[in-house]
N, C-alpha and C. Protein backbone atom coordinates (compact mmCIF):
# COMPACT_ATOMS: atom_id res chain seq x y z
N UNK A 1 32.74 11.39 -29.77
CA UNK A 1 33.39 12.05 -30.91
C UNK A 1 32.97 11.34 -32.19
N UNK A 2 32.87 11.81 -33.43
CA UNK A 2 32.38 11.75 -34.25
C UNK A 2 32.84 12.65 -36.04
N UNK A 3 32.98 11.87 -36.60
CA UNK A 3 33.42 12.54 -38.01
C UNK A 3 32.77 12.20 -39.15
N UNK A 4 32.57 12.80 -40.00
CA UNK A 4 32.19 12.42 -41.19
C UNK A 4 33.29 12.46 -42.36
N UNK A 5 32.98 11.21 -43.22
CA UNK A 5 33.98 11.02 -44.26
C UNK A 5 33.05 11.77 -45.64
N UNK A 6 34.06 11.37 -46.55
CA UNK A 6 33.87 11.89 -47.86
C UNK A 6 33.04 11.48 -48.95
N UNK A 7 32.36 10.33 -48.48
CA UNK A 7 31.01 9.74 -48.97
C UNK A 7 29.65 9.67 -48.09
N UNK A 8 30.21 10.41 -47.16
CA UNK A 8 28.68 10.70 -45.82
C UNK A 8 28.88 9.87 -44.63
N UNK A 9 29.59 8.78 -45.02
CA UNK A 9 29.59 8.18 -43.65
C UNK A 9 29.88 8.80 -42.19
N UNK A 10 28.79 8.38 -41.64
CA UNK A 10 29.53 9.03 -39.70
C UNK A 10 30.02 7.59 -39.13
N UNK A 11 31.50 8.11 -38.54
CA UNK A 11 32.12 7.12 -37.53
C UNK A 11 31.95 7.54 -36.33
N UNK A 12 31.72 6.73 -35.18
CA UNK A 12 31.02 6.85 -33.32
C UNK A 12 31.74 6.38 -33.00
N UNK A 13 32.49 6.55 -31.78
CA UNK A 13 33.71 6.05 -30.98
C UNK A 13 32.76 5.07 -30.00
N UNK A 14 33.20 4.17 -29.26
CA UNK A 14 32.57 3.27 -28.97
C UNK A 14 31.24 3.24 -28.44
N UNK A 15 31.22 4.32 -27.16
CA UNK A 15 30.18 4.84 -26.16
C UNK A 15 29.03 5.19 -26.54
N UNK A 16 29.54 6.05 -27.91
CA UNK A 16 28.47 7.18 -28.32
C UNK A 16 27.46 6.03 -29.31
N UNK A 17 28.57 5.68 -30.19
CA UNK A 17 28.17 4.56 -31.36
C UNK A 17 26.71 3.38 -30.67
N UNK A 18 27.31 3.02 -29.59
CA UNK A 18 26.04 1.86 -28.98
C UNK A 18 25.12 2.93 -28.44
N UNK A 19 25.34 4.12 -27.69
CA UNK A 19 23.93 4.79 -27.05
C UNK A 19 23.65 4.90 -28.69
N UNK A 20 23.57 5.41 -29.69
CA UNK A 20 23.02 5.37 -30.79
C UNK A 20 22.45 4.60 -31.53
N UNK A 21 22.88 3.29 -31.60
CA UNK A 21 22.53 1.79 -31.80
C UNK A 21 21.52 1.13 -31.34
N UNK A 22 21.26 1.52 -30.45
CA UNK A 22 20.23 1.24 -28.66
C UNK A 22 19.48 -0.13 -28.94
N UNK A 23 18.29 -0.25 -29.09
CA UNK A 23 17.68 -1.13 -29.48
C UNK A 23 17.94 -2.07 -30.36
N UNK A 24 17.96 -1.43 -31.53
CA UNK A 24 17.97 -2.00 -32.89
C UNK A 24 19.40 -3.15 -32.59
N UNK A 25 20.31 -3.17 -31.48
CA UNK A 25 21.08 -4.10 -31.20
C UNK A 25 20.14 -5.62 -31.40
N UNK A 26 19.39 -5.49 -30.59
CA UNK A 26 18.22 -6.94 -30.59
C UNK A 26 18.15 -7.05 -31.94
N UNK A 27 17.74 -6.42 -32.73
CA UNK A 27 17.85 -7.17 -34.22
C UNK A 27 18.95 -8.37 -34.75
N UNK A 28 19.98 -7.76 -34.16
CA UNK A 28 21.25 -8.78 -34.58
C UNK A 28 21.56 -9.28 -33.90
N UNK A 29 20.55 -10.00 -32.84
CA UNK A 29 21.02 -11.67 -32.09
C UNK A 29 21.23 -12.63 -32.32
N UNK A 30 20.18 -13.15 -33.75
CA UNK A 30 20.46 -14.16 -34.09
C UNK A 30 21.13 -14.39 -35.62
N UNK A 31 21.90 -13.14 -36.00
CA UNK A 31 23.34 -12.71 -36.87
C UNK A 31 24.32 -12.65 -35.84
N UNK A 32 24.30 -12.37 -34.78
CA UNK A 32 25.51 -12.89 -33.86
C UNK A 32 25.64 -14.56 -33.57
N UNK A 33 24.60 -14.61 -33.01
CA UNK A 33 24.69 -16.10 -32.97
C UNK A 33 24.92 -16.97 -33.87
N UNK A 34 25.19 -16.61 -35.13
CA UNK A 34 25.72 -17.47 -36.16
C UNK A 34 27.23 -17.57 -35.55
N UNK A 35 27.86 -16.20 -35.62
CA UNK A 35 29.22 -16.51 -35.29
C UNK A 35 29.86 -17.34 -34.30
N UNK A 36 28.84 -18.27 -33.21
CA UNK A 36 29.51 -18.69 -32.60
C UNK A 36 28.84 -20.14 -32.62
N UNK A 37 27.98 -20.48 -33.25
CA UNK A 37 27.28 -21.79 -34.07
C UNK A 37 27.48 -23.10 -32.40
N UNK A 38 26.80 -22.29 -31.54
CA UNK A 38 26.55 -22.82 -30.07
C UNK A 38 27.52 -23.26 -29.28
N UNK A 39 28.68 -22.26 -29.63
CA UNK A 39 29.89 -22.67 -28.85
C UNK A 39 29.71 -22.16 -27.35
N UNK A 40 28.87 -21.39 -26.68
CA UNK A 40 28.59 -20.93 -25.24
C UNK A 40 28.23 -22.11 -24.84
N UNK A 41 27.33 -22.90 -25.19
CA UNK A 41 27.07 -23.91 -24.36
C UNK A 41 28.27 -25.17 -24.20
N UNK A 42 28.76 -25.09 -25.33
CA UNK A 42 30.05 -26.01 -25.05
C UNK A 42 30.73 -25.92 -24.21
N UNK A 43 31.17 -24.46 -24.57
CA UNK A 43 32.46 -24.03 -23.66
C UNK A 43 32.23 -23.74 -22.21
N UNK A 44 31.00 -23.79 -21.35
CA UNK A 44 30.23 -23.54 -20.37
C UNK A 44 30.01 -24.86 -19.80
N UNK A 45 30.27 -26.08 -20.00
CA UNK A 45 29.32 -27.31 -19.47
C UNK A 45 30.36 -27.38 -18.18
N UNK A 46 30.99 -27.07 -17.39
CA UNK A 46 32.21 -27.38 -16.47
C UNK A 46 31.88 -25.98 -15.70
N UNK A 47 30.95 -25.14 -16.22
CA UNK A 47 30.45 -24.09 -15.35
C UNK A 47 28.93 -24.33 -14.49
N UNK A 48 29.31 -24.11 -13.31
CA UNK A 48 27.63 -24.20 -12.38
C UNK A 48 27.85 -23.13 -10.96
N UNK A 49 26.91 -22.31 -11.11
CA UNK A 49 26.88 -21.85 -9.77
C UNK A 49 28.11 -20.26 -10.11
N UNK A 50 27.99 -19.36 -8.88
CA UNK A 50 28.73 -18.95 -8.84
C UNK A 50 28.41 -17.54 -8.98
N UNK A 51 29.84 -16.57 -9.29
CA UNK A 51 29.00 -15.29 -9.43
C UNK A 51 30.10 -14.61 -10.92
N UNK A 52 28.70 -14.32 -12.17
CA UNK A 52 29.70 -13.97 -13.20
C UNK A 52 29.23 -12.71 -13.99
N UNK A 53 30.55 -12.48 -14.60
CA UNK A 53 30.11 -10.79 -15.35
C UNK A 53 29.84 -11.15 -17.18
N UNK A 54 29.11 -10.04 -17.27
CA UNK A 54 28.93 -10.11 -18.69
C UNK A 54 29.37 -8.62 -19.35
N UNK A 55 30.25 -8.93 -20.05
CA UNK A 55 31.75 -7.50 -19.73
C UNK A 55 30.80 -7.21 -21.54
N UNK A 56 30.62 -5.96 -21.37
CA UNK A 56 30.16 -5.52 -22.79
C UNK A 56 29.07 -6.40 -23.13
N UNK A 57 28.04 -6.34 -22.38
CA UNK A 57 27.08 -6.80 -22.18
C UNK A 57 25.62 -6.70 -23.02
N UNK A 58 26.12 -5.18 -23.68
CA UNK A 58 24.69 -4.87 -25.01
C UNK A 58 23.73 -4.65 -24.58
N UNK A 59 22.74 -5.41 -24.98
CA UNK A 59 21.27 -5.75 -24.73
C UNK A 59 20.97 -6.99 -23.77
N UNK A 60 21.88 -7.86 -23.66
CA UNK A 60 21.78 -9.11 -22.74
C UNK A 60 21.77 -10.22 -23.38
N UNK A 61 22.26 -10.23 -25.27
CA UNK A 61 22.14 -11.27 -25.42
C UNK A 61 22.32 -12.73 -24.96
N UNK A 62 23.24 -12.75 -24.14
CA UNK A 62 24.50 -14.08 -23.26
C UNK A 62 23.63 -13.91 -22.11
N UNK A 63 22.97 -13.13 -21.35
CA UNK A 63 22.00 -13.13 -19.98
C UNK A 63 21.36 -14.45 -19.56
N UNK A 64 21.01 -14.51 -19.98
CA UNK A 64 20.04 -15.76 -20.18
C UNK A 64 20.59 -17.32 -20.33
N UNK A 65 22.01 -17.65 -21.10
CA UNK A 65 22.67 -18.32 -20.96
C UNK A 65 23.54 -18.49 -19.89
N UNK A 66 23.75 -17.07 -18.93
CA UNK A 66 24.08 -17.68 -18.20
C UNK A 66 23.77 -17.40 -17.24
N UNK A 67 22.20 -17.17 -16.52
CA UNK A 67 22.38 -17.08 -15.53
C UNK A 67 20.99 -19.02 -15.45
N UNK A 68 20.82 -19.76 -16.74
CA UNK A 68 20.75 -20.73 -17.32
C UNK A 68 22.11 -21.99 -15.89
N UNK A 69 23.28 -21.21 -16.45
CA UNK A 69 24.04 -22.10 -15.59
C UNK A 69 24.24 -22.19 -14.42
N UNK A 70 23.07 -21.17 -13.53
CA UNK A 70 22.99 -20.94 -12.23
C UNK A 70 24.07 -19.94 -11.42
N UNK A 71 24.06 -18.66 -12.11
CA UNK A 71 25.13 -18.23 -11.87
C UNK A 71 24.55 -16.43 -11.69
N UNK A 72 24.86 -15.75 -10.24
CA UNK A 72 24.21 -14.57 -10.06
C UNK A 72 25.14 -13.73 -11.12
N UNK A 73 24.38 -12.81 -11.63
CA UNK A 73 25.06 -12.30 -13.27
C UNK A 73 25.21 -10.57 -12.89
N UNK A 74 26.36 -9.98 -12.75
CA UNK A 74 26.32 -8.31 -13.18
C UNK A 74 26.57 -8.36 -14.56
N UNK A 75 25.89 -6.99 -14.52
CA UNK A 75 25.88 -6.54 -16.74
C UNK A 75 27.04 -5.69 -16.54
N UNK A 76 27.59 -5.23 -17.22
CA UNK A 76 28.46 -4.19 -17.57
C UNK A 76 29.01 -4.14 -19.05
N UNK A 77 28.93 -2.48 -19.18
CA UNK A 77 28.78 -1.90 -20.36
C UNK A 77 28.80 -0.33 -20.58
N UNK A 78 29.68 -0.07 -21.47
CA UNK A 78 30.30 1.94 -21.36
C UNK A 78 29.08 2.36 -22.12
N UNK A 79 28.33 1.53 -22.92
CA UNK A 79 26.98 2.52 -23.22
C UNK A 79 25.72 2.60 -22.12
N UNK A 80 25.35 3.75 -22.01
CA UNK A 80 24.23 3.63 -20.52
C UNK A 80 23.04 3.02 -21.33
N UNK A 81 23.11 3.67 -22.46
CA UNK A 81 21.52 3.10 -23.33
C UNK A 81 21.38 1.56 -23.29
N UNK A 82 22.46 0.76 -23.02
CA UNK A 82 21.97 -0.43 -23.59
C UNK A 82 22.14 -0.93 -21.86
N UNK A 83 22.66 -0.54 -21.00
CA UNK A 83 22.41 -0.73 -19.75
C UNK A 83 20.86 -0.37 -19.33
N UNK A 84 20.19 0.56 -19.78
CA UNK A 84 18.65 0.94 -19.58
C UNK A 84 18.16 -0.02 -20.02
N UNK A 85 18.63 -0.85 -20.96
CA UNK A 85 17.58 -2.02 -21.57
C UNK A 85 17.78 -3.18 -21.05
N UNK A 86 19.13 -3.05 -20.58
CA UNK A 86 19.25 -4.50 -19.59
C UNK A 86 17.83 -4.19 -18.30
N UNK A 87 17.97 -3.06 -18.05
CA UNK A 87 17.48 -2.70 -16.54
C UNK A 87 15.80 -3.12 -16.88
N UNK A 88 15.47 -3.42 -18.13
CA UNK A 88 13.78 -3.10 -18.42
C UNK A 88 13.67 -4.72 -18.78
N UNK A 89 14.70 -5.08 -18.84
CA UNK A 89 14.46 -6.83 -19.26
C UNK A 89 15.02 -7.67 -18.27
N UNK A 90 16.26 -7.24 -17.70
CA UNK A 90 16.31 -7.72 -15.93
C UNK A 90 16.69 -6.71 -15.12
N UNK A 91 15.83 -6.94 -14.62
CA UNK A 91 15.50 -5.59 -13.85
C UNK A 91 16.44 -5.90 -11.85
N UNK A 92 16.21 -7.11 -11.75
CA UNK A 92 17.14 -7.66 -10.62
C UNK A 92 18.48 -7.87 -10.57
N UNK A 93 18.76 -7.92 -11.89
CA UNK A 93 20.56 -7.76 -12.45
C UNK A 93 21.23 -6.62 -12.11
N UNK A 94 22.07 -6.09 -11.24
CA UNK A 94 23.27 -5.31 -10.99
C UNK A 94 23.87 -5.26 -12.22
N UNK A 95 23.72 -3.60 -12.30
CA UNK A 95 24.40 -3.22 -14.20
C UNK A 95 25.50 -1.88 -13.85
N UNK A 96 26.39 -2.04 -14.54
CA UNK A 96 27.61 -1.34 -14.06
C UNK A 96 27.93 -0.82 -15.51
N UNK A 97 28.48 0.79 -15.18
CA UNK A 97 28.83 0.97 -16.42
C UNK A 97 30.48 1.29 -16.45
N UNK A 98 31.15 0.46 -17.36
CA UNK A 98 32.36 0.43 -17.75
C UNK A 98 33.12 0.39 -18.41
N UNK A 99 34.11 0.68 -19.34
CA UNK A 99 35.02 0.08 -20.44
C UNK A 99 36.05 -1.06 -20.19
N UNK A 100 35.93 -1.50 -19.17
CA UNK A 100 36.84 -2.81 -19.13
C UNK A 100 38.58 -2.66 -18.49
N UNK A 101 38.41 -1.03 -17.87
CA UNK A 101 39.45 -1.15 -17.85
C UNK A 101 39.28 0.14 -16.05
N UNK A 102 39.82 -0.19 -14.93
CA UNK A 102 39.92 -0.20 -14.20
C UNK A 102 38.43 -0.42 -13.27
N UNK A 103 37.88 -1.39 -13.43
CA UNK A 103 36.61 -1.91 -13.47
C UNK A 103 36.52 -2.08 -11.90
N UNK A 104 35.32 -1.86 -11.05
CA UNK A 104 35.23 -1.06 -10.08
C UNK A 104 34.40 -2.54 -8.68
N UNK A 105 35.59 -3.32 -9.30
CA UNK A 105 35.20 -4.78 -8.31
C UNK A 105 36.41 -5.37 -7.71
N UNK A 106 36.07 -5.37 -6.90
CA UNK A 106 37.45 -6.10 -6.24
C UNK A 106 38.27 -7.48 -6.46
N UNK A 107 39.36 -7.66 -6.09
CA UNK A 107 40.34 -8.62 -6.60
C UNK A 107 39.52 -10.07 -6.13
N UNK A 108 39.21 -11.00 -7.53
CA UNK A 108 38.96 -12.37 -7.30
C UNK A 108 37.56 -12.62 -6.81
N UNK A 109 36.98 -11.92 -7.60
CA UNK A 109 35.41 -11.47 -7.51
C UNK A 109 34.47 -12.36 -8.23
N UNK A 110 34.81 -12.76 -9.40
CA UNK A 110 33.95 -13.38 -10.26
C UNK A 110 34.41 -15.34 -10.43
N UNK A 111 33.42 -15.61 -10.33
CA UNK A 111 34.15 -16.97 -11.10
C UNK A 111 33.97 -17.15 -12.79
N UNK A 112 32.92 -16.31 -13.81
CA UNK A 112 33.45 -16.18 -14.91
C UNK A 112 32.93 -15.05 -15.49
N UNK A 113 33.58 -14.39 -16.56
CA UNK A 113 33.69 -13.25 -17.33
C UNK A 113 33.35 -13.67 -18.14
N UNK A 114 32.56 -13.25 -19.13
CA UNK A 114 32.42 -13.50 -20.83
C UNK A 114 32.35 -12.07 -21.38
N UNK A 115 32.90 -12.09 -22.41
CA UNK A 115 33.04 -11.15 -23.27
C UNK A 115 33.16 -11.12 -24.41
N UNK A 116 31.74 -11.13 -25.30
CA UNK A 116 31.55 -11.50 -26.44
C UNK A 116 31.27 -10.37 -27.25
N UNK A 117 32.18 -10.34 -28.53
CA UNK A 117 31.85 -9.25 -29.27
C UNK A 117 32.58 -7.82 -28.90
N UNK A 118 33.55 -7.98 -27.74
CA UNK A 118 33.98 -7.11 -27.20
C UNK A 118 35.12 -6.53 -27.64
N UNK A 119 35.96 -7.21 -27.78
CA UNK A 119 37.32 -6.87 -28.00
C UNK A 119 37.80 -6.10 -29.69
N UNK A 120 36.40 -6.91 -30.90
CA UNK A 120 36.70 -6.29 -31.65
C UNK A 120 36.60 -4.56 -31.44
N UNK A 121 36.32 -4.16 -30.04
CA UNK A 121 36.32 -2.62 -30.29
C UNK A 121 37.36 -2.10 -29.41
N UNK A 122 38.38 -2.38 -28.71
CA UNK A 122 39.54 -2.90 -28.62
C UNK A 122 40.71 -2.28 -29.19
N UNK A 123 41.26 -1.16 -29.18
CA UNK A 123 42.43 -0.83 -30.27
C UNK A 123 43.59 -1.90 -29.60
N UNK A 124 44.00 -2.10 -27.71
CA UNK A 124 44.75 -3.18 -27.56
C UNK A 124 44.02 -3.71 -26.81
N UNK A 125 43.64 -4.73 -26.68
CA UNK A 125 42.26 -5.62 -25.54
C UNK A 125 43.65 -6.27 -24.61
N UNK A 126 45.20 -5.66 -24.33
CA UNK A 126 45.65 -6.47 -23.33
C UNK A 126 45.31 -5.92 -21.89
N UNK A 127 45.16 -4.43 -22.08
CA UNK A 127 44.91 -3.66 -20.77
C UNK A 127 43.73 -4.39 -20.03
N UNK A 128 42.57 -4.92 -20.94
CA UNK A 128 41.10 -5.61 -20.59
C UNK A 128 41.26 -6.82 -19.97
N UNK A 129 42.48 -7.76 -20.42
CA UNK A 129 43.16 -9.00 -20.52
C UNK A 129 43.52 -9.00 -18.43
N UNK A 130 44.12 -7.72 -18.98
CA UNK A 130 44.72 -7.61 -17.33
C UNK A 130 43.80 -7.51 -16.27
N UNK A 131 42.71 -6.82 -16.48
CA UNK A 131 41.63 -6.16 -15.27
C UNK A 131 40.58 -7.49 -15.49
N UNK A 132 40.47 -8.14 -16.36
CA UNK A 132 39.51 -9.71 -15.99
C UNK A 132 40.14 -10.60 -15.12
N UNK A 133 42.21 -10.82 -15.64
CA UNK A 133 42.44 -11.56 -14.70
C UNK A 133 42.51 -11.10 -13.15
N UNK A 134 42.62 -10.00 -12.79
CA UNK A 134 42.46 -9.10 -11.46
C UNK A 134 40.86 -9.25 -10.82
N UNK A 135 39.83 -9.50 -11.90
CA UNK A 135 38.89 -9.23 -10.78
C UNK A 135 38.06 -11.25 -11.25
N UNK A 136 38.65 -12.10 -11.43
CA UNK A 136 38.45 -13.36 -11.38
C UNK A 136 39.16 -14.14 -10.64
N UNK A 137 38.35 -15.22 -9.82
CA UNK A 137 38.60 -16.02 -9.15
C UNK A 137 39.78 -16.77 -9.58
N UNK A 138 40.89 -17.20 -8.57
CA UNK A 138 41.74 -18.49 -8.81
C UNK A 138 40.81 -19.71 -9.60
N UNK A 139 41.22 -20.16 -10.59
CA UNK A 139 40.70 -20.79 -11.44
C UNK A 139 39.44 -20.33 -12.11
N UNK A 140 38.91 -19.48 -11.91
CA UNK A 140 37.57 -18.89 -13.11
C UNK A 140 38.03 -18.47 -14.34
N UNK A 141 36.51 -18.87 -15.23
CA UNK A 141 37.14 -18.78 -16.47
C UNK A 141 36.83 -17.74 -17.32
N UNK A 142 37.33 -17.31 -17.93
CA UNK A 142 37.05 -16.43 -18.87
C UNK A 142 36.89 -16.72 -20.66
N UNK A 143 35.33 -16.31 -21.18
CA UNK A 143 35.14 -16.79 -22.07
C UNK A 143 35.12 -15.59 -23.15
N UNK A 144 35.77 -15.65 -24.28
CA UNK A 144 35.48 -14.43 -25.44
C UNK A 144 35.65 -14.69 -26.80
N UNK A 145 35.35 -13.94 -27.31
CA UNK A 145 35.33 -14.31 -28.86
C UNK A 145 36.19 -12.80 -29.66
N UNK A 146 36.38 -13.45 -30.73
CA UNK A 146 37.08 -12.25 -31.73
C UNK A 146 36.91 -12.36 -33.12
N UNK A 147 36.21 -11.25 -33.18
CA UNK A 147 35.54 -11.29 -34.58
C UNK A 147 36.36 -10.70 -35.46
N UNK A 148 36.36 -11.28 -36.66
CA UNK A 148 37.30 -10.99 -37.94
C UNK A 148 36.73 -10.03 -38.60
N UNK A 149 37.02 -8.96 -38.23
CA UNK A 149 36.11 -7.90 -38.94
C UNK A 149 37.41 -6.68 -39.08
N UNK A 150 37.68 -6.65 -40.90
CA UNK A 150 38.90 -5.87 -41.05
C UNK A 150 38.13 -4.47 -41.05
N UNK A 151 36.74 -4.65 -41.65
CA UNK A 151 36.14 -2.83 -42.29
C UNK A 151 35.03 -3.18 -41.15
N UNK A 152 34.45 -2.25 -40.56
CA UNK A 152 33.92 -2.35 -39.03
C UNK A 152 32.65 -2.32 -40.26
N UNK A 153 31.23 -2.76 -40.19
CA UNK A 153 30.33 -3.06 -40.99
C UNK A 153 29.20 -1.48 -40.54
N UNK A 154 28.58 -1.02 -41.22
CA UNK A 154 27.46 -0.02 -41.08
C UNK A 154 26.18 -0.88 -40.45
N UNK A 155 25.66 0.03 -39.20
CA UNK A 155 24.13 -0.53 -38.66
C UNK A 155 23.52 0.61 -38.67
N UNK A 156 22.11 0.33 -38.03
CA UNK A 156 21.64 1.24 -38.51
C UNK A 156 21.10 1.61 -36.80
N UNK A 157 21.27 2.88 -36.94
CA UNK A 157 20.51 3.85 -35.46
C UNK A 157 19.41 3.60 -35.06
N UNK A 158 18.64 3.68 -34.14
CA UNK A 158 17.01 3.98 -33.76
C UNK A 158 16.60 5.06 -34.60
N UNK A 159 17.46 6.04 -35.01
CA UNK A 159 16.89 6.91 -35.54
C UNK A 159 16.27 6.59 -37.15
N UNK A 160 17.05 5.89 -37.53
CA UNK A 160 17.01 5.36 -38.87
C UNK A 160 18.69 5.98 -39.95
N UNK A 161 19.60 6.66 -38.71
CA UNK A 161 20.84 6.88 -39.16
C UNK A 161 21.79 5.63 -39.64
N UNK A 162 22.31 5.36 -40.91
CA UNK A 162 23.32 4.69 -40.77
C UNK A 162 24.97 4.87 -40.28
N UNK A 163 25.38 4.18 -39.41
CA UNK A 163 26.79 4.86 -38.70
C UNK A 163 27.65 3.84 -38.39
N UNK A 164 29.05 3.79 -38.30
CA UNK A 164 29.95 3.09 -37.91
C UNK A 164 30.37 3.12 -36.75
N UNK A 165 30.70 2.17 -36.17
CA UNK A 165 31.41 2.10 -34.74
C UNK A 165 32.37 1.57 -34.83
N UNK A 166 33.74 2.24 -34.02
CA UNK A 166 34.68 2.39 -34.16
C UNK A 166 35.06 0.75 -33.62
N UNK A 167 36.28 -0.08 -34.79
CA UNK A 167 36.42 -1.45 -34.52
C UNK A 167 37.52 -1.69 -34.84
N UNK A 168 38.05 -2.82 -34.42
CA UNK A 168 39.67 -3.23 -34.77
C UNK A 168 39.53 -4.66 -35.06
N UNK A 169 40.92 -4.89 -35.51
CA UNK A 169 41.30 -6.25 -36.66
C UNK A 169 42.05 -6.97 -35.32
N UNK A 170 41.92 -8.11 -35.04
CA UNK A 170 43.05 -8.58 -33.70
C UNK A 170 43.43 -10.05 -34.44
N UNK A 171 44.61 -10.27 -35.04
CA UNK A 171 45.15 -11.59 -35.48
C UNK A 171 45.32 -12.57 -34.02
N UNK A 172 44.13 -14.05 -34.87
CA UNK A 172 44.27 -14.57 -33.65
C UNK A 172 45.78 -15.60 -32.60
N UNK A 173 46.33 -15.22 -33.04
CA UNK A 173 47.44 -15.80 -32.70
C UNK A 173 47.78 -14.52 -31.80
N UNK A 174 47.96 -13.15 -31.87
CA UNK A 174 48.10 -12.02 -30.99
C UNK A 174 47.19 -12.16 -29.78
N UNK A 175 45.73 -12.35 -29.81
CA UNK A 175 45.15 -12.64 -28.63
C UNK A 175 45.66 -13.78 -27.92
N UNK A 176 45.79 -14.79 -28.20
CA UNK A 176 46.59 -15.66 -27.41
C UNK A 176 47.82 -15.46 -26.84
N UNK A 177 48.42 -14.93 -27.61
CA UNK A 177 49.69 -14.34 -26.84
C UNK A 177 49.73 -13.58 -25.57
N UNK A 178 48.45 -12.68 -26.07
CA UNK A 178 48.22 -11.34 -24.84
C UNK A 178 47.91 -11.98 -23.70
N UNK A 179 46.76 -12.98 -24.18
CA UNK A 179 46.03 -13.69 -22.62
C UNK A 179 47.31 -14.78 -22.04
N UNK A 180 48.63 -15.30 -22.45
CA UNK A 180 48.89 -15.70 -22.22
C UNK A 180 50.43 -14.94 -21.25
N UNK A 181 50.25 -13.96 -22.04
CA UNK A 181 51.07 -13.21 -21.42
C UNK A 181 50.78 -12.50 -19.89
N UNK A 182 49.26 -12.63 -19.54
CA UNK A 182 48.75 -11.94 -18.59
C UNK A 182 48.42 -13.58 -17.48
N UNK A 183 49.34 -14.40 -17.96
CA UNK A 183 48.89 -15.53 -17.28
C UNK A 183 47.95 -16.53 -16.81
N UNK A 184 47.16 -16.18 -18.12
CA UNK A 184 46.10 -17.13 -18.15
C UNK A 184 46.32 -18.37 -18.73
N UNK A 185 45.42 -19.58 -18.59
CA UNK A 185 45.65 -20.76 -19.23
C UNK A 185 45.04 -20.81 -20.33
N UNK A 186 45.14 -21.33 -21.28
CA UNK A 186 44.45 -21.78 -22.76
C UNK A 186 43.73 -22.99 -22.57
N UNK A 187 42.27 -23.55 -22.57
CA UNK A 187 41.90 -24.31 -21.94
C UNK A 187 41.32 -24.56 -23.75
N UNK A 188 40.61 -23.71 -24.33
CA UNK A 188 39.93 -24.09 -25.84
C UNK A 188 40.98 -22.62 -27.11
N UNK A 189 40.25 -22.93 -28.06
CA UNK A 189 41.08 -21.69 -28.91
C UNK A 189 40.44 -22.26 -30.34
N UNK A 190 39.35 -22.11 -30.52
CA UNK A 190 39.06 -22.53 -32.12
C UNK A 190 38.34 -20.95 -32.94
N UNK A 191 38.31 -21.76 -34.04
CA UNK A 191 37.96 -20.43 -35.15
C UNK A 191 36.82 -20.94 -35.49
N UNK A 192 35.74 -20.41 -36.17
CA UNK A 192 34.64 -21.02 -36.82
C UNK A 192 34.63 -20.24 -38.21
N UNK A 193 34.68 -20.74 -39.24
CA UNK A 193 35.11 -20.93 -40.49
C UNK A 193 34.06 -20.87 -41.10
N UNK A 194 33.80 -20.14 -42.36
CA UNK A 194 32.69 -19.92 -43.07
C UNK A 194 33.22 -19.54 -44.67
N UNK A 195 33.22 -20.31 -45.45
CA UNK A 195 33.76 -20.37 -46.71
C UNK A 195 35.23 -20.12 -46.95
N UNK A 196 36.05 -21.22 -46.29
CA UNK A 196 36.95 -21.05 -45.97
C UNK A 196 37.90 -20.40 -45.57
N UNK A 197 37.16 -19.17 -44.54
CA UNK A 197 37.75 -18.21 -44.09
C UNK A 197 37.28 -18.12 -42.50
N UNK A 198 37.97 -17.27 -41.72
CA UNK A 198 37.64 -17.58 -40.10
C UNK A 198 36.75 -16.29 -40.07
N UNK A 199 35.90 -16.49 -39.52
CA UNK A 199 34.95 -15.43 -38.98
C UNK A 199 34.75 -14.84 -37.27
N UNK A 200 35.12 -15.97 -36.89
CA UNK A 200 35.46 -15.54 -35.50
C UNK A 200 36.20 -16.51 -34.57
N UNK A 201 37.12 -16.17 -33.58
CA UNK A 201 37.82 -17.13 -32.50
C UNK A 201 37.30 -16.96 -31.40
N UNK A 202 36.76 -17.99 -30.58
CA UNK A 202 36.12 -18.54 -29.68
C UNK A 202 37.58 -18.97 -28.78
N UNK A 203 37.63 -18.54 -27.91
CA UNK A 203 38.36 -18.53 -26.77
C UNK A 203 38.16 -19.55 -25.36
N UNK A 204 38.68 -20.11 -24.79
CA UNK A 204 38.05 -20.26 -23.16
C UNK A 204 39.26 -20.45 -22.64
N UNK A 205 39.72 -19.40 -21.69
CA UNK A 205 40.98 -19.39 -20.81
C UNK A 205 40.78 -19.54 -19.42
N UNK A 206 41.78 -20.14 -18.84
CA UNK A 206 41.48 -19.77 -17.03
C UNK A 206 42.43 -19.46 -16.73
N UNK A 207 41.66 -19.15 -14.77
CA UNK A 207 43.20 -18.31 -13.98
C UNK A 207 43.95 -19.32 -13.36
């Protein structure tokens, strides 16, 4: 679904917005990776081995980091387009397509989840909160971030369309609540700060 506003802009509901996005995602790897100024590897050193998901998975940016920590990796992701590109860059990776929410693995499956960049699309990320702790191991961890993004920012299409994808505001003190409410542990919880303002919260919870 899709609308146009009163200065031209088109807004894409999540699905449609990334099959539209497709590629041109790889452009902004290393504008993502600012926001988290090498907190994966931090928050990862107590991880080895194992079997983990990469929940909203994109293009694969995080791939590589973790399967780095020795760890057999499924992709999953509600856009198929950016699942086709996982499939052309790892091609041995099990890619699942999903929104995060009655996710099609059985109870105590994973030993870690990451989900980066995810939640800002999220209207409530507790339903998501619930189905990670359901399909993760007794003690696996779950790693995510939450980006401070009040006006969802314009990218640009393969086509050369500019378009919005549909995004939400999550105060970080509310995510903690949620994950804590779904019985997870709070193991990290920082913000990374950029002219004295938070740009994103870096998470690491367990079960």
């Amino acid at each position: 679904m899709s609308f146009k506003g009163k200065i031209g802009r088109i807004f894409y509901e999540v699905e449609e917005g990334y099959d539209l996005y497709g590629a041109n995602y790889d452009k902004s790897s290393k504008f993502l990776e600012g926001f988290e100024q090498g907190a994966f590897e931090k928050l990862t050193r107590d991880v080895s081995g194992g079997k983990a998901l990469d929940l909203g998975c994109g293009t694969g940016r995080n791939i590589p980091k973790i399967l780095d920590l020795g760890c057999e990796v499924v992709a999953a992701d509600i856009s198929e387009t950016m699942l086709k590109f996982i499939g052309k860059k790892f091609p041995r990776i099990e890619k699942v397509k999903t929104d995060g929410l009655n996710m099609p693995f059985a109870d105590n499956s994973f030993d870690l989840v990451v989900a980066m960049f995810l939640i800002v699309h999220l209207k409530d990320p507790a339903d998501v909160f619930r189905e990670v702790y359901r399909v993760l191991k007794p003690g696996g961890v779950f790693l995510l971030s939450n980006v401070n993004q009040r006006k969802p920012p314009k990218v640009e299409t393969m086509s050369g369309e500019s378009i919005v994808i549909e995004s939400y505001y999550h105060r970080p003190e509310d995510v903690i609540s949620k994950l804590e409410y779904e019985f997870f542990k709070i193991e990290n919880d920082e913000l990374v700060i950029e002219d004295r303002t938070w740009i994103n919260q870096l998470v690491k919870a367990r079960k």
